[in-house]
Protein backbone atom coordinates (compact mmCIF):
# COMPACT_ATOMS: atom_id res chain seq x y z
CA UNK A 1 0.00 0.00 0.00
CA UNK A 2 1.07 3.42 -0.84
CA UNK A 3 -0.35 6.62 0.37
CA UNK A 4 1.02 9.54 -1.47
CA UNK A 5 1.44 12.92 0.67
CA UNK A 6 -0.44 15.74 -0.51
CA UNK A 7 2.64 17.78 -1.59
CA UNK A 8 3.57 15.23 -3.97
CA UNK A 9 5.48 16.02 -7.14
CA UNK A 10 3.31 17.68 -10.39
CA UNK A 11 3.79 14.58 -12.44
CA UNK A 12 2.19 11.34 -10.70
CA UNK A 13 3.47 8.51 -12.72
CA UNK A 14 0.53 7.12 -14.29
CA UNK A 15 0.04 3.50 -15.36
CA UNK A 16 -0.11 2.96 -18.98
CA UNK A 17 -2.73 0.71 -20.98
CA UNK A 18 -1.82 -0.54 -24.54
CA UNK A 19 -4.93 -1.48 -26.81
CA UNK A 20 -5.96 -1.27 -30.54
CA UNK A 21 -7.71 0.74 -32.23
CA UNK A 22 -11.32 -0.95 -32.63
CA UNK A 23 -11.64 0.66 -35.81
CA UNK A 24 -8.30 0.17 -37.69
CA UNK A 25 -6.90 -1.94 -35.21
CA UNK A 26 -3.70 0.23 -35.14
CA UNK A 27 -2.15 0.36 -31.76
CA UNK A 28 -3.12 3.06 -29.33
CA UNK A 29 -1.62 3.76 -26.06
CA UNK A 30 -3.74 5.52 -23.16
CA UNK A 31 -3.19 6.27 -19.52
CA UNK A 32 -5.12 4.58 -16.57
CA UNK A 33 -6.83 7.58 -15.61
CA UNK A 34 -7.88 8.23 -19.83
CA UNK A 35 -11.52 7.81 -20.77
CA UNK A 36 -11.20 8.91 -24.19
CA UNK A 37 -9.45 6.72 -26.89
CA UNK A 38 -8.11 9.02 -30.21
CA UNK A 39 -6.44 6.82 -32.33
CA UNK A 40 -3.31 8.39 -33.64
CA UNK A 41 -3.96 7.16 -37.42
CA UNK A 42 -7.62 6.87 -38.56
CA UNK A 43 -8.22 9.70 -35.60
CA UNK A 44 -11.34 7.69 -34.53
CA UNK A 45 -12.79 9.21 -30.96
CA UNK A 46 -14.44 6.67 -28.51
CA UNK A 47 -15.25 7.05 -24.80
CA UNK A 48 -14.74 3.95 -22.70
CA UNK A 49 -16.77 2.54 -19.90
CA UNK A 50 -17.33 -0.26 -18.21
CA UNK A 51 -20.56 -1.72 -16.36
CA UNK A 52 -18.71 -2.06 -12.80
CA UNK A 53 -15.08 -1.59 -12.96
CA UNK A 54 -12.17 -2.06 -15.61
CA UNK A 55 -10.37 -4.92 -15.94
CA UNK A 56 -6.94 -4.94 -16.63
CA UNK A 57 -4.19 -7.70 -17.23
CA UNK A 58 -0.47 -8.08 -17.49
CA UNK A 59 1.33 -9.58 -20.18
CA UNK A 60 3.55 -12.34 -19.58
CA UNK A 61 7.15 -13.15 -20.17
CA UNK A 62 8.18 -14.07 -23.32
CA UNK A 63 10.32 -17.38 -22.62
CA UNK A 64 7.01 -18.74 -20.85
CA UNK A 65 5.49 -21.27 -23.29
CA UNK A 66 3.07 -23.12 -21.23
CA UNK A 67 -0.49 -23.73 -22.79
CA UNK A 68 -2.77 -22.04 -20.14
CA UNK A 69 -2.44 -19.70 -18.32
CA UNK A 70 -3.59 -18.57 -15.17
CA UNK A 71 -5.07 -14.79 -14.54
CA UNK A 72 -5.22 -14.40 -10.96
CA UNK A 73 -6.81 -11.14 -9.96
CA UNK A 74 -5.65 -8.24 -7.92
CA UNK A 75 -7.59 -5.36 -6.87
CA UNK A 76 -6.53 -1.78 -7.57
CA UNK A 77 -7.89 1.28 -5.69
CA UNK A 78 -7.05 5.21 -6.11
CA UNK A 79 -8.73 8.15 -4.82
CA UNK A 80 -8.79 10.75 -2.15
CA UNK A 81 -9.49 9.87 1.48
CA UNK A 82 -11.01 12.37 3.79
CA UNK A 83 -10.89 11.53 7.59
CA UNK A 84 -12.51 12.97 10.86
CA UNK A 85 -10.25 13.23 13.75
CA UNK A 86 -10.86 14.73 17.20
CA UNK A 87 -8.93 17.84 15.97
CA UNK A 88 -10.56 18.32 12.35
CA UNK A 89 -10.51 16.37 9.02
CA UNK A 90 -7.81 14.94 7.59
CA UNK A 91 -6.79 13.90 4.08
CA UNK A 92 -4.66 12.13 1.79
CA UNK A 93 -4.38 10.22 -1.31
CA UNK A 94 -4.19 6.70 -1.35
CA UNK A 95 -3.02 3.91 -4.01
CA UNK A 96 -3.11 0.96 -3.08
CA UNK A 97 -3.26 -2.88 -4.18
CA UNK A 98 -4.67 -6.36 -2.95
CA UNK A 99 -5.17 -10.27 -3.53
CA UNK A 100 -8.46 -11.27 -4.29
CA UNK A 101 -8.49 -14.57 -3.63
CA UNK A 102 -7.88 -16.17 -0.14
CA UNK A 103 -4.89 -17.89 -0.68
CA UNK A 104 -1.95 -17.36 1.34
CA UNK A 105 1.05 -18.53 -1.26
CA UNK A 106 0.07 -15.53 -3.48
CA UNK A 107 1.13 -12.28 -3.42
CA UNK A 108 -0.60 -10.15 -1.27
CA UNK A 109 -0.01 -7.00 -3.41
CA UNK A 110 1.19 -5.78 -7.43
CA UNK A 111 4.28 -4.49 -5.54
CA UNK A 112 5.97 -2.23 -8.40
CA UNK A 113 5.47 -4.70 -11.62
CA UNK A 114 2.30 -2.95 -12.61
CA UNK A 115 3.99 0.37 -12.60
CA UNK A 116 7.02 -0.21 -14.90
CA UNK A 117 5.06 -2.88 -17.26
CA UNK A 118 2.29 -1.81 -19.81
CA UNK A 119 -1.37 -2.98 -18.76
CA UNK A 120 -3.77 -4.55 -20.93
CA UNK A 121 -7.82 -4.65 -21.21
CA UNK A 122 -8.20 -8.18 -19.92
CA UNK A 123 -10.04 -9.82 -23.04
CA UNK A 124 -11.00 -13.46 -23.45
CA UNK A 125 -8.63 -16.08 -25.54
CA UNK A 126 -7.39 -19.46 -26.08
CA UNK A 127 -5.25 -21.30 -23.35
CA UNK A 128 -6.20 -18.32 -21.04
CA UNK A 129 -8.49 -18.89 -17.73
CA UNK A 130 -9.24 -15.39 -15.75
CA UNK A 131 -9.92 -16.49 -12.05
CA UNK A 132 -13.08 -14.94 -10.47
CA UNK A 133 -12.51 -12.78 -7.24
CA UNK A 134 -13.27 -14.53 -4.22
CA UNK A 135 -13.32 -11.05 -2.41
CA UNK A 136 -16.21 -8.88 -3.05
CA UNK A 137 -15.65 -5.47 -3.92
CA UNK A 138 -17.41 -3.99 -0.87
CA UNK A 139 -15.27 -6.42 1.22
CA UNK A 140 -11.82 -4.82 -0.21
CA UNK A 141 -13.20 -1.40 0.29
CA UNK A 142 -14.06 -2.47 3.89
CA UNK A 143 -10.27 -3.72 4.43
CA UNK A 144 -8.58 -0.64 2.25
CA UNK A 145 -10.56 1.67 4.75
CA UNK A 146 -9.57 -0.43 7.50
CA UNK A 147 -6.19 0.23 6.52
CA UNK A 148 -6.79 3.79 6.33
CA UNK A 149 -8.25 3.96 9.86
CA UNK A 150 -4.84 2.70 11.12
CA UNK A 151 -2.96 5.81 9.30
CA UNK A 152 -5.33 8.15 9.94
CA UNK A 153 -5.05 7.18 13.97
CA UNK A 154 -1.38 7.91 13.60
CA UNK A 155 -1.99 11.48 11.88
CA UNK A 156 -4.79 12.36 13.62
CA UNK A 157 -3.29 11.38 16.76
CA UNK A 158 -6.83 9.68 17.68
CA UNK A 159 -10.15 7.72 17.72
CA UNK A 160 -11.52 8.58 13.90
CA UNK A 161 -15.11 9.09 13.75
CA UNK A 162 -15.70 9.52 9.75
CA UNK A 163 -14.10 8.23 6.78
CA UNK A 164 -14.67 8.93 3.04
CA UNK A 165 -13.18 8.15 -0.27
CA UNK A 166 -13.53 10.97 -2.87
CA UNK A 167 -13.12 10.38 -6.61
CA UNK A 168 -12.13 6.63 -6.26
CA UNK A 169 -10.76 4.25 -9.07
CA UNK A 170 -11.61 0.69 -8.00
CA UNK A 171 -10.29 -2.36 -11.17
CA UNK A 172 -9.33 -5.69 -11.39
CA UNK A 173 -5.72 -6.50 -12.61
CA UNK A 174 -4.84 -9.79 -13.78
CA UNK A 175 -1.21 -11.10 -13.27
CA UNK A 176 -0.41 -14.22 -15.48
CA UNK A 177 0.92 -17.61 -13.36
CA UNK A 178 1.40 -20.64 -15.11
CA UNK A 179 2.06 -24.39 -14.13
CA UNK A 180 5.57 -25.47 -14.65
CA UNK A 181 7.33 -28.84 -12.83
CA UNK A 182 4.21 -29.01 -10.40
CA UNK A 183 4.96 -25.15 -9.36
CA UNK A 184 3.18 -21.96 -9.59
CA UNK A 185 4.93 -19.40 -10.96
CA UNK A 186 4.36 -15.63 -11.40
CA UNK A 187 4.62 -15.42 -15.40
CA UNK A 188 6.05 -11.52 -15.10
CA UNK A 189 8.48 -12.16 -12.92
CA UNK A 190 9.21 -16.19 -13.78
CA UNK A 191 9.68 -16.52 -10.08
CA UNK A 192 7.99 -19.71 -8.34
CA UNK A 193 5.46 -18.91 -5.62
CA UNK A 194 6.19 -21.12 -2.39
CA UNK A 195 3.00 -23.33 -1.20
CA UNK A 196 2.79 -25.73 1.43
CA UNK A 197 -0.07 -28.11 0.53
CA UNK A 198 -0.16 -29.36 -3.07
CA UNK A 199 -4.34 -29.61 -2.01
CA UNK A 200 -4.12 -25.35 -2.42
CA UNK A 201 -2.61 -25.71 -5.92
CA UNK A 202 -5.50 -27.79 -6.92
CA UNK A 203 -8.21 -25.85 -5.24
CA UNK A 204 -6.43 -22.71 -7.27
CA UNK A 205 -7.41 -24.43 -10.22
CA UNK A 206 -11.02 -25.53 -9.72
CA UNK A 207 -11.67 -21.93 -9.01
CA UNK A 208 -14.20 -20.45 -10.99
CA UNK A 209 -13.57 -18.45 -14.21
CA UNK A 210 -14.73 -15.16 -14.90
CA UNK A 211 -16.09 -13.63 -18.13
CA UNK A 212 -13.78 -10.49 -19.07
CA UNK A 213 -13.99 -8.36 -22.25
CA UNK A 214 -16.91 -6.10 -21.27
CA UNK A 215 -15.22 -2.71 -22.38
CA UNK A 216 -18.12 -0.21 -24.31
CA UNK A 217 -16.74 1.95 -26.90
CA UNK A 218 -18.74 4.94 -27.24
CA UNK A 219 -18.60 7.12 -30.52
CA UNK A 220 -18.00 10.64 -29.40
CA UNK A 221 -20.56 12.24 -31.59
CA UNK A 222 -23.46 14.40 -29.90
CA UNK A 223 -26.63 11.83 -29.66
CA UNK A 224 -28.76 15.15 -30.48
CA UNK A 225 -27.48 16.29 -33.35
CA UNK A 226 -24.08 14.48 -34.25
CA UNK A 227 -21.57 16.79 -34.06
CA UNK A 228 -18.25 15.70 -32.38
CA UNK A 229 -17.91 15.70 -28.28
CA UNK A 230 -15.48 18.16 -26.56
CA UNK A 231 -13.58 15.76 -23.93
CA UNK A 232 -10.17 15.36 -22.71
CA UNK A 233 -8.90 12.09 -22.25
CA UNK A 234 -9.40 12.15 -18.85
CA UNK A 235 -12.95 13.66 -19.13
CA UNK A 236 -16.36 12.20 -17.31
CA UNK A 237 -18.56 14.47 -19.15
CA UNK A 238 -18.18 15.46 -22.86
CA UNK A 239 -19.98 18.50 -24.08
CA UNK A 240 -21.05 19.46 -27.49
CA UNK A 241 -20.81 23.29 -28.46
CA UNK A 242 -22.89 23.02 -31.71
CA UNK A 243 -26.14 22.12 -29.83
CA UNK A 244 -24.85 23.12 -26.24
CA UNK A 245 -25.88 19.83 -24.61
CA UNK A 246 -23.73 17.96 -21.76
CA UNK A 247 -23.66 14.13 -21.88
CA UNK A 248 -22.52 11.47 -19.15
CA UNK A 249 -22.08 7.73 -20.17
CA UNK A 250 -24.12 5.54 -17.87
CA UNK A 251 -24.72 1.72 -18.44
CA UNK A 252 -23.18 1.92 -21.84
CA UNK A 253 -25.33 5.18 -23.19
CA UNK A 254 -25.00 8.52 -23.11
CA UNK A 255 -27.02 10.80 -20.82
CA UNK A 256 -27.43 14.23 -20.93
CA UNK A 257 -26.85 16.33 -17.86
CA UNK A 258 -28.02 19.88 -17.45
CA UNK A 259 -25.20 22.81 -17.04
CA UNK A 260 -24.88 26.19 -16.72
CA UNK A 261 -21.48 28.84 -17.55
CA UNK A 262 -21.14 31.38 -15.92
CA UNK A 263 -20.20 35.08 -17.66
CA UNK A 264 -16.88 35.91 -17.82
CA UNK A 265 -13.91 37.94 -19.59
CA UNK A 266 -11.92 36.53 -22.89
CA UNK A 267 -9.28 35.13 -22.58
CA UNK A 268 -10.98 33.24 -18.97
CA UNK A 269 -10.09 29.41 -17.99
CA UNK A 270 -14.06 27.98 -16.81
CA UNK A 271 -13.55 25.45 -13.86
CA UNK A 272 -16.49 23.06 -13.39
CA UNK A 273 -18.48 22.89 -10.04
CA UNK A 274 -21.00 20.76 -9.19
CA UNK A 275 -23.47 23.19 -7.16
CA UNK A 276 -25.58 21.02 -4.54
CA UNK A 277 -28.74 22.03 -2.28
CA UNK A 278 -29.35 19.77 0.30
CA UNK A 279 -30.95 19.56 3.02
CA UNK A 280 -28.66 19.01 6.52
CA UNK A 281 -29.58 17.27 9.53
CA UNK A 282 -28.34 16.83 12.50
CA UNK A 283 -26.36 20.09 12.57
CA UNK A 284 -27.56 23.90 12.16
CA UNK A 285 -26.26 25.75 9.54
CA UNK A 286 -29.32 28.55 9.17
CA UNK A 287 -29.47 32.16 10.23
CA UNK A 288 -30.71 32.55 13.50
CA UNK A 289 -29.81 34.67 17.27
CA UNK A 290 -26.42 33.19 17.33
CA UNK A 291 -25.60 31.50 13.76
CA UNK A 292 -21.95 30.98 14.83
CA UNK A 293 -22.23 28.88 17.73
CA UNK A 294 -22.30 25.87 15.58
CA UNK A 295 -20.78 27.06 12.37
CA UNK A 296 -17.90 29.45 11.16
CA UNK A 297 -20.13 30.43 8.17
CA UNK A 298 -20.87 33.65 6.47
CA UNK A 299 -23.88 35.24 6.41
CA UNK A 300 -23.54 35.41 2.61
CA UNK A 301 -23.45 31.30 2.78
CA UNK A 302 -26.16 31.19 4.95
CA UNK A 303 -28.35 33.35 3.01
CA UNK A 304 -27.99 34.54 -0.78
CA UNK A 305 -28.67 38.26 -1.71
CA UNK A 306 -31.42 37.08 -3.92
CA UNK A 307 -33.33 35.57 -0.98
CA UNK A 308 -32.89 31.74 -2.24
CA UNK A 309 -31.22 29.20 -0.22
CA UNK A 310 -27.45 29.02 -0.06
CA UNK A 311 -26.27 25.95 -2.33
CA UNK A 312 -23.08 23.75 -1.60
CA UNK A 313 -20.01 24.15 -4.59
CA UNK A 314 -17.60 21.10 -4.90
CA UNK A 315 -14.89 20.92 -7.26
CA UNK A 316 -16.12 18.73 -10.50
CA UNK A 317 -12.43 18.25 -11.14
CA UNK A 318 -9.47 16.56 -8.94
CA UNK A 319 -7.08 18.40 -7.27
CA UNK A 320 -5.18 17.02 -4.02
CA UNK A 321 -7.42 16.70 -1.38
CA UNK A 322 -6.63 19.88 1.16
CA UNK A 323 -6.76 21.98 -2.02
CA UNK A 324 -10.10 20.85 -2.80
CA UNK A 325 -11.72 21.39 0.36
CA UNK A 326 -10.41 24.34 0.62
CA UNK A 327 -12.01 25.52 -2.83
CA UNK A 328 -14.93 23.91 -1.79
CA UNK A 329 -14.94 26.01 1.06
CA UNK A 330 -14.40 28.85 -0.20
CA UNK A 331 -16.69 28.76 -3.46
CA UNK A 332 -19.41 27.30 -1.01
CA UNK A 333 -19.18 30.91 1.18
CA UNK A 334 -18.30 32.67 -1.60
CA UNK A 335 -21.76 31.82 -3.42
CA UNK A 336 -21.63 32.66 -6.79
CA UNK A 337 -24.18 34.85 -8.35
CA UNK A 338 -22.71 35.45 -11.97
CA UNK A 339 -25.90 35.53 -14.64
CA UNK A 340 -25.46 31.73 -15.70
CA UNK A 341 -26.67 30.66 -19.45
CA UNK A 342 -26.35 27.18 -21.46
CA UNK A 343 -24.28 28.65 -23.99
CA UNK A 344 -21.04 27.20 -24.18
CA UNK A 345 -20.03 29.60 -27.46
CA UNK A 346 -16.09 29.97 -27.62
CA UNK A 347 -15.20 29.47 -23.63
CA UNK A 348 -11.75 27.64 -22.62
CA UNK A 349 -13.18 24.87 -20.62
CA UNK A 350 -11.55 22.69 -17.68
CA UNK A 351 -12.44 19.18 -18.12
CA UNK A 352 -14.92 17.40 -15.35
CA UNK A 353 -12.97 14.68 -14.41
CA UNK A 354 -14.88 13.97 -10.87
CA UNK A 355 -18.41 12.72 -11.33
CA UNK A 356 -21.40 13.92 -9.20
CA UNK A 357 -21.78 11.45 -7.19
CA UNK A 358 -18.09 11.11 -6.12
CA UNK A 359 -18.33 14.89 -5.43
CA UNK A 360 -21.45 14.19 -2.52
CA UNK A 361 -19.15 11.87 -0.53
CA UNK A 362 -17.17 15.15 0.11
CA UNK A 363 -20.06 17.40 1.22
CA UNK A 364 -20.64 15.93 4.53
CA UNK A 365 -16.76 16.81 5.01
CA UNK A 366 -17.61 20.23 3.31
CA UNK A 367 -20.04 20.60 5.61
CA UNK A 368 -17.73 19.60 8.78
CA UNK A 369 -15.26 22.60 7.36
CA UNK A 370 -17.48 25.05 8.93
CA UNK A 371 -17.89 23.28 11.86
CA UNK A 372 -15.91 24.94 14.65
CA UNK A 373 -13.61 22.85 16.41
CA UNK A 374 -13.88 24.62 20.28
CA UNK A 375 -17.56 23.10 19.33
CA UNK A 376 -18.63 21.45 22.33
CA UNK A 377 -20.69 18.71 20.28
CA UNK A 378 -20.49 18.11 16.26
CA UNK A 379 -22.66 15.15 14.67
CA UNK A 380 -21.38 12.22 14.08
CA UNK A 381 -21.77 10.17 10.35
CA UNK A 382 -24.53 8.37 11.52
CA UNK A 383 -26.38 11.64 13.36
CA UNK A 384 -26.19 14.43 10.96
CA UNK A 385 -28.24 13.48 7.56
CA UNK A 386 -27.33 14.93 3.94
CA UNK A 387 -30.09 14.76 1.58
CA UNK A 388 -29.42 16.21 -2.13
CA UNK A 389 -32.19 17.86 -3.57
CA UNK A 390 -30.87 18.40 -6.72
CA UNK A 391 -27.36 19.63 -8.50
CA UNK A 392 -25.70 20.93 -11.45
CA UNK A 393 -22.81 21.15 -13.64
CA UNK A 394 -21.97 25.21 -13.61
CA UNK A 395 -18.20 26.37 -15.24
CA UNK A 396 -17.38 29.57 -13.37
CA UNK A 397 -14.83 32.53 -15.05
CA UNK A 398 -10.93 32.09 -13.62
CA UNK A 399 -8.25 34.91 -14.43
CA UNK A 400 -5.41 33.57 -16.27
CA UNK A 401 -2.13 34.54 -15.33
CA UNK A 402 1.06 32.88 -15.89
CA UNK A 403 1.60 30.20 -13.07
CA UNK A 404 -2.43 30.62 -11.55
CA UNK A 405 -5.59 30.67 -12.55
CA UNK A 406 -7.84 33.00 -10.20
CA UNK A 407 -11.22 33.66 -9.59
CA UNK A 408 -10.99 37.75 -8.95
CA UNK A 409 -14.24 38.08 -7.03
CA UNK A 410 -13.76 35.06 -4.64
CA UNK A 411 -9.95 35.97 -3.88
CA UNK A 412 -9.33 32.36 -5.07
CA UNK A 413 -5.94 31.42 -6.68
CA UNK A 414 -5.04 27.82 -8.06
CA UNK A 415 -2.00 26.81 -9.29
CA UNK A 416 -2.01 25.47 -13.01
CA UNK A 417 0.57 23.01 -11.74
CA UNK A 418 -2.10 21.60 -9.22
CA UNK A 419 -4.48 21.39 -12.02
CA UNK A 420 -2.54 19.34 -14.36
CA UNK A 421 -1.52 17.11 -11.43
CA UNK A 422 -5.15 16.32 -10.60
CA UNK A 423 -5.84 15.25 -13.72
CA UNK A 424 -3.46 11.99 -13.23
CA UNK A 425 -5.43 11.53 -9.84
């Protein structure tokens, strides 16, 4: 397990994925974190999805010739952790690795291979039998948290009381073992794995096989009116500026999502928010006698000039985690209330790369931010109740300049460098 500190260098290395082309078939090469395949020859644009999670395998050595071979799964998690501590929230950014199967001769981790080696989309073939997980995907969650809780005790110094994962990445990645002079051995490393009971080997063979191969390619073209989709590669939503529609692939379709852009200058960068109204439990955050004595919050947060109620702005894009709480924060009392219009016309547009609903985990920690910590009594997970009402995708107007991008009226600067390094996240 690895958990990267938040001042971590610009350039995360990413893992790389080689494929083909589904058109031409000419080789393409794309980053973990990509969601948009262009080929580099027939310039074909697809956006990829999957139904539950990727799956990924590694390719094996060369000088192994054996006829079958043996994907045993691994699974991979990425994201942002937030973390509530008796003196405030924590956060990091965690990737991590583990077995999922229960058998003790394997591996309990990638280690480095997966990092230095190419991946591939696990598809089905000849000679090859992809193991099913034994380990639910809840269940490694529940033990990658569990981990977690043991850091975050050390930082925090404490008993922790909340725990969320922000913008995770959760896929399966196959490593290759074959059979060779009754041993298992790892097929990237040609390396034999040490087991006790020859019964274990054989039980690692009646497991059950898994059906892989269930990639969607999505043609980027506008389902409204056909016009190519604006995405980067690393891009959740993709927008279309002939018909000014936003769409979101869900269960193999596109769907379109309603969004708003704010006014701003030429020459401006538009960051996406997603801008929530909930209603909060458990904890007061209206105007009233004495509106601080639960919450460090504005009046201007509590209570827009307009007279509607105050809405909750989280990043749509990934930054490191204390940077993007504390634009959370500060967008959230900020409250925007630029004229907003669905025109996207000519605007210089920061990709979405964090879905809705991966933004919600955050706003109970959003919420937490304003929480005072001489408080004598803050809600716990279980006793203060977030329900969203509705949200939407809004781009809001940042300044240029030549290392930041800043938003003039909310005295908010980000650094470009912390921009391109969330986009790796």
């Amino acid at each position: 397990m690895a958990t990267r500190p938040i001042d971590a260098p610009h350039e995360p290395p990413g893992w790389q994925v080689e494929d083909q082309c589904p058109q031409c078939g000419a080789p393409c090469l794309l980053e973990e974190t990509d969601r948009l395949l262009v080929c580099p020859y027939c310039k074909t644009r697809l956006h990829l999805s999957a139904p539950d999670f990727f799956e990924y395998c590694l390719p094996p050595r060369g000088s192994l010739s054996e006829t079958e071979i043996l994907q045993v799964p691994y699974w991979r998690f990425r994201g942002l952790t937030f973390s509530r501590g008796p003196e405030g929230v924590h956060c990091g950014i965690v990737d991590t690795s583990l077995a999922a199967l229960h058998h003790t001769f394997l591996r309990p981790s990638l280690g480095l291979k997966a990092q230095v080696l190419r991946l591939r989309f696990a598809k089905a073939g000849t000679g090859v039998k992809f193991l099913r997980p034994d380990l639910p995907m809840e269940t490694a969650l529940q033990r990658i948290q569990g981990q977690q809780d043991l850091v975050a005790r050390v930082t925090a110094a404490g008993p922790i009381c909340d725990q969320a994962f922000v913008g995770e990445t959760m896929s399966v990645i196959y490593v290759p073992h074959v059979f060779r002079r009754d041993s298992l051995y790892d097929a990237v490393l040609e390396r034999p794995l040490h087991c006790d009971r020859a019964g274990e080997l054989q039980e690692l063979l009646a497991h059950g096989e898994r059906q892989v191969g269930k990639v969607s390619f999505l043609s980027a073209l506008c389902p409204d009116c056909g016009w190519d989709l604006e995405a980067e590669r690393e891009s959740t939503i993709l927008l279309c500026r002939n018909c000014d529609s936003a769409w979101d692939a869900v269960h193999g379709a596109f769907q379109r999502r309603p969004f708003r852009l704010a006014q701003g200058k030429e020459g401006d960068l538009y960051l996406p928010f997603w801008r929530f109204r909930a209603d909060i439990q458990g904890i007061d955050l209206r105007c009233g006698p004495d509106p601080g004595r639960f919450v460090n919050l504005s009046h201007a947060a509590q209570q827009r000039k307009d007279g509607n109620e105050a809405c909750w702005w989280i990043p749509a894009f990934k930054v490191r985690p204390d940077l993007f709480l504390k634009v959370a924060r500060r967008m959230t009392v900020f409250q925007p209330e630029e004229p907003l219009q669905a025109h996207l016309g000519g605007a210089s547009l920061h990709p979405v790369t964090l879905p809705a609903a991966e933004a919600q985990e955050a706003l109970r920690f959003l919420v937490l931010q304003f929480a005072a910590p001489r408080s004598p009594a803050l809600p716990g997970p279980k006793e203060m109740d977030i329900k969203t009402l509705d949200f939407q995708l809004v781009f809001l107007p940042f300044v240029q300049t030549g290392s930041e991008v800043i938003q003039e009226k909310a005295r908010l600067g980000i650094h470009r460098n912390a921009l391109q390094y969330g986009r790796k996240l």
